[in-house]
C-alpha atoms as a PDB file:
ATOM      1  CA  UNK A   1     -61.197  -0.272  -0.727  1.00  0.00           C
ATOM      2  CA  UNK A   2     -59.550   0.991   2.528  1.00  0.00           C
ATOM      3  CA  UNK A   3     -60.646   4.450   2.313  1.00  0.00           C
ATOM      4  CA  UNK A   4     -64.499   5.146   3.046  1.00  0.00           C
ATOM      5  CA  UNK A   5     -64.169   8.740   2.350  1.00  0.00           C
ATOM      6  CA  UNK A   6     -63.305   7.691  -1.637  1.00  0.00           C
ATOM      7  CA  UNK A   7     -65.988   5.384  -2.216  1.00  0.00           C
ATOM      8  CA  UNK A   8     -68.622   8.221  -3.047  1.00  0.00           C
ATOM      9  CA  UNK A   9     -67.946  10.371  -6.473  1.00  0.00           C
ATOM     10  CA  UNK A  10     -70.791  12.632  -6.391  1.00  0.00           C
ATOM     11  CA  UNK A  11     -74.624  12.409  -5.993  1.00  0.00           C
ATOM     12  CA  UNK A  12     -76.789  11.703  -8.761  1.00  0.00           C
ATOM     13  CA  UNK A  13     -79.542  14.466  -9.861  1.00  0.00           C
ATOM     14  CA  UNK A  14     -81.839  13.579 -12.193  1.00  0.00           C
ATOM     15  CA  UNK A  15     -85.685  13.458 -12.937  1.00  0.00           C
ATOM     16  CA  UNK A  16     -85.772   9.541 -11.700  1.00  0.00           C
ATOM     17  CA  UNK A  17     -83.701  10.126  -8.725  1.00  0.00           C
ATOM     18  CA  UNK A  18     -85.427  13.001  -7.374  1.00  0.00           C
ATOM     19  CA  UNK A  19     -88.538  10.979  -7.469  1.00  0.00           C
ATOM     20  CA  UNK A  20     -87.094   8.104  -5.719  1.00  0.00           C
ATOM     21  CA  UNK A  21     -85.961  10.513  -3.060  1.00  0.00           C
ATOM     22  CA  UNK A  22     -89.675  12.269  -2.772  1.00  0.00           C
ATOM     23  CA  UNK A  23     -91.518   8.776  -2.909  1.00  0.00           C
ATOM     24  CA  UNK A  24     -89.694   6.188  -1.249  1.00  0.00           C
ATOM     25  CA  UNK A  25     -86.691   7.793   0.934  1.00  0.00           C
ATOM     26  CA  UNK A  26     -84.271   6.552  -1.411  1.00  0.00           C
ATOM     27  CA  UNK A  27     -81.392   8.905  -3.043  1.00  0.00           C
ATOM     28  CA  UNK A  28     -78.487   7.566  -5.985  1.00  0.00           C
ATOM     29  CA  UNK A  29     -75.107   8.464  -5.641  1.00  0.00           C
ATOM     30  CA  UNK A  30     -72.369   7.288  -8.200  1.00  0.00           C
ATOM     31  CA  UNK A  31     -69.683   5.377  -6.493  1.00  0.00           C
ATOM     32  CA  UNK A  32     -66.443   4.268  -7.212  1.00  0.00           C
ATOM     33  CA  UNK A  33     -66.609   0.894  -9.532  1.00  0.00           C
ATOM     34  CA  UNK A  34     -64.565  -0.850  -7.103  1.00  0.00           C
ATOM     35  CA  UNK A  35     -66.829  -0.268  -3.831  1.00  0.00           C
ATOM     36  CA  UNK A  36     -69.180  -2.976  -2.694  1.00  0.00           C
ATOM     37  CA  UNK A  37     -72.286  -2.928  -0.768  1.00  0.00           C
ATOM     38  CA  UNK A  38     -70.566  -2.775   2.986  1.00  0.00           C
ATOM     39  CA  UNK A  39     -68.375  -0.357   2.213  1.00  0.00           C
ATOM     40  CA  UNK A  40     -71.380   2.226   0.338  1.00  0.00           C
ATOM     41  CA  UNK A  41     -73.467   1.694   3.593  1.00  0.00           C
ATOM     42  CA  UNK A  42     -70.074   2.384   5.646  1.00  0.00           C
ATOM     43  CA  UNK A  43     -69.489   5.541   3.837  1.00  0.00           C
ATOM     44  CA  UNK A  44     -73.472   6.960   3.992  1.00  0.00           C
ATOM     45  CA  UNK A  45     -73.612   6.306   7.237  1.00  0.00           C
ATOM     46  CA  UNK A  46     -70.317   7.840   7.922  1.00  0.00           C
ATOM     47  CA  UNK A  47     -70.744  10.915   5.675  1.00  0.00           C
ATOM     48  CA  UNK A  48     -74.158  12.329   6.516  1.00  0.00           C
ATOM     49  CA  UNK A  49     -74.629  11.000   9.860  1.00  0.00           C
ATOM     50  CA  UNK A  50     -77.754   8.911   8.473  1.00  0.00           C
ATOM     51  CA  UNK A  51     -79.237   4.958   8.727  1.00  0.00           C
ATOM     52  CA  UNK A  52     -79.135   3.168   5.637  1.00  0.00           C
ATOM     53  CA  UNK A  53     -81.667   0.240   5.708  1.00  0.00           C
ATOM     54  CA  UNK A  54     -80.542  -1.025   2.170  1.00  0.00           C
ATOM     55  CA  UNK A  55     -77.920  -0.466  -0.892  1.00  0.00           C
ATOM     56  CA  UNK A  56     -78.538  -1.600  -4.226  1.00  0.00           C
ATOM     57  CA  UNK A  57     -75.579  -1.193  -7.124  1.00  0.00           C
ATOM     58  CA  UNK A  58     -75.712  -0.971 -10.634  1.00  0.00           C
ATOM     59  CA  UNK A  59     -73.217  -1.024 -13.103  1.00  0.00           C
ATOM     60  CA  UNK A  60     -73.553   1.037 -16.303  1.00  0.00           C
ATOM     61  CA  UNK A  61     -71.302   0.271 -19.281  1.00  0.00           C
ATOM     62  CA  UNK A  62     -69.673   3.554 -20.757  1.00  0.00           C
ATOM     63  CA  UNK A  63     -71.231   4.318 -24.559  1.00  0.00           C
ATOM     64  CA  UNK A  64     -68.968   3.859 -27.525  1.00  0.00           C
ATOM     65  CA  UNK A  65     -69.402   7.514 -29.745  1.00  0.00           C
ATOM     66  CA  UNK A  66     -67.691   7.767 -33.217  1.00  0.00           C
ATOM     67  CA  UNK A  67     -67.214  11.737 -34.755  1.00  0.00           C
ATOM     68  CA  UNK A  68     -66.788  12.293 -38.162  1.00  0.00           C
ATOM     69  CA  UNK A  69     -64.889  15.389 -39.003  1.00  0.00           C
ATOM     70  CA  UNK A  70     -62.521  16.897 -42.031  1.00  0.00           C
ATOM     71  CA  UNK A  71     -59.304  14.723 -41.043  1.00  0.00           C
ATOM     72  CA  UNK A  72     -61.318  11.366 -40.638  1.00  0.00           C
ATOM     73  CA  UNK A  73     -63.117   9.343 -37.935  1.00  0.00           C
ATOM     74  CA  UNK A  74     -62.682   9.525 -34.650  1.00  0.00           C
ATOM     75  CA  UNK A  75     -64.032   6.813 -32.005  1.00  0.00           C
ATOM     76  CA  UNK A  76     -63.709   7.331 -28.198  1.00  0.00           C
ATOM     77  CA  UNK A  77     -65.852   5.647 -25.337  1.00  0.00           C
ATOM     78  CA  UNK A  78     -67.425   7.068 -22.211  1.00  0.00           C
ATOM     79  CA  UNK A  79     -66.473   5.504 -19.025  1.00  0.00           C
ATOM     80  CA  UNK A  80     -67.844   2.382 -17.393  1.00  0.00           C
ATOM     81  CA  UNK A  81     -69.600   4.122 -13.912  1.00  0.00           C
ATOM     82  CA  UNK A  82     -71.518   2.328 -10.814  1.00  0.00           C
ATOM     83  CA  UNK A  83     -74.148   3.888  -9.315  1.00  0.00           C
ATOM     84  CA  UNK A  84     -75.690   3.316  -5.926  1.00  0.00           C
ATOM     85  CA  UNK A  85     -79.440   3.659  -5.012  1.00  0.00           C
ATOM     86  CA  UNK A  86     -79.155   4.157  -0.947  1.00  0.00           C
ATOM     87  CA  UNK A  87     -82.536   3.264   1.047  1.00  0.00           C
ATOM     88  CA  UNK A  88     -82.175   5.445   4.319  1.00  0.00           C
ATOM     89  CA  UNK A  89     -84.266   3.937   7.409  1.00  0.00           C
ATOM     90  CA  UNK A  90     -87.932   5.656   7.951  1.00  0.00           C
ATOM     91  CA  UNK A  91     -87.524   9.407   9.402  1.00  0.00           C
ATOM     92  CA  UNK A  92     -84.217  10.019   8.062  1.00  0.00           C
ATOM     93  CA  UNK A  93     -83.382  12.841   5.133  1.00  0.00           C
ATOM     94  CA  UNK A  94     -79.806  14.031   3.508  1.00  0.00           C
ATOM     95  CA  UNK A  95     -79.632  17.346   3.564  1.00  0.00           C
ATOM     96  CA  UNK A  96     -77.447  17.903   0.424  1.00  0.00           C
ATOM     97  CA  UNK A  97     -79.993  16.622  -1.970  1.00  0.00           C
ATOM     98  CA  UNK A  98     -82.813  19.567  -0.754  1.00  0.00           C
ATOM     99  CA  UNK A  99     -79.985  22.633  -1.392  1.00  0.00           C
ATOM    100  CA  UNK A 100     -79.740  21.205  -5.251  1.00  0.00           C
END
């Protein structure tokens, strides 16, 4: 990927993440499935101005849901998504995360 400023979708806000965040300085943002580790830290660091001592990806495969209805069965499938748990360097803080 070429462009930094498309490699992050959208933070991730949930029960697990907001711990991580209070407990360890860490914070999860779901990136494009394309994006490797460089190029997360590259966009972080670009984006909020921050130090980012680590990156660790995950890939999570999409969930397969089948609806029954009047005319028959229906099947569809969620999309595959990567998500991105961003270790920032001691002292450091995103603000977007504490406005949530």
């Amino acid at each position: 990927m070429k462009d930094l400023s498309k490699v992050i979708l959208k933070p991730v806000i949930t029960e697990r993440s907001t711990i991580l965040k209070e407990r360890d300085n860490k914070f999860v943002f779901e990136v494009h499935p394309d994006a490797n580790k460089r190029e997360i830290k590259l966009a972080v660091e670009k984006m909020f101005n921050v130090k980012v001592k680590e990156v660790r990806t995950a890939k999570i495969r999409g969930k397969t849901k089948t609806t029954f209805m009047r005319a028959g069965r229906f099947t569809g499938k969620q999309p595959d998504r990567k998500k991105a748990i961003v270790t920032l360097a001691p002292g450091e803080n995103i603000d977007i995360f504490d406005q949530v």
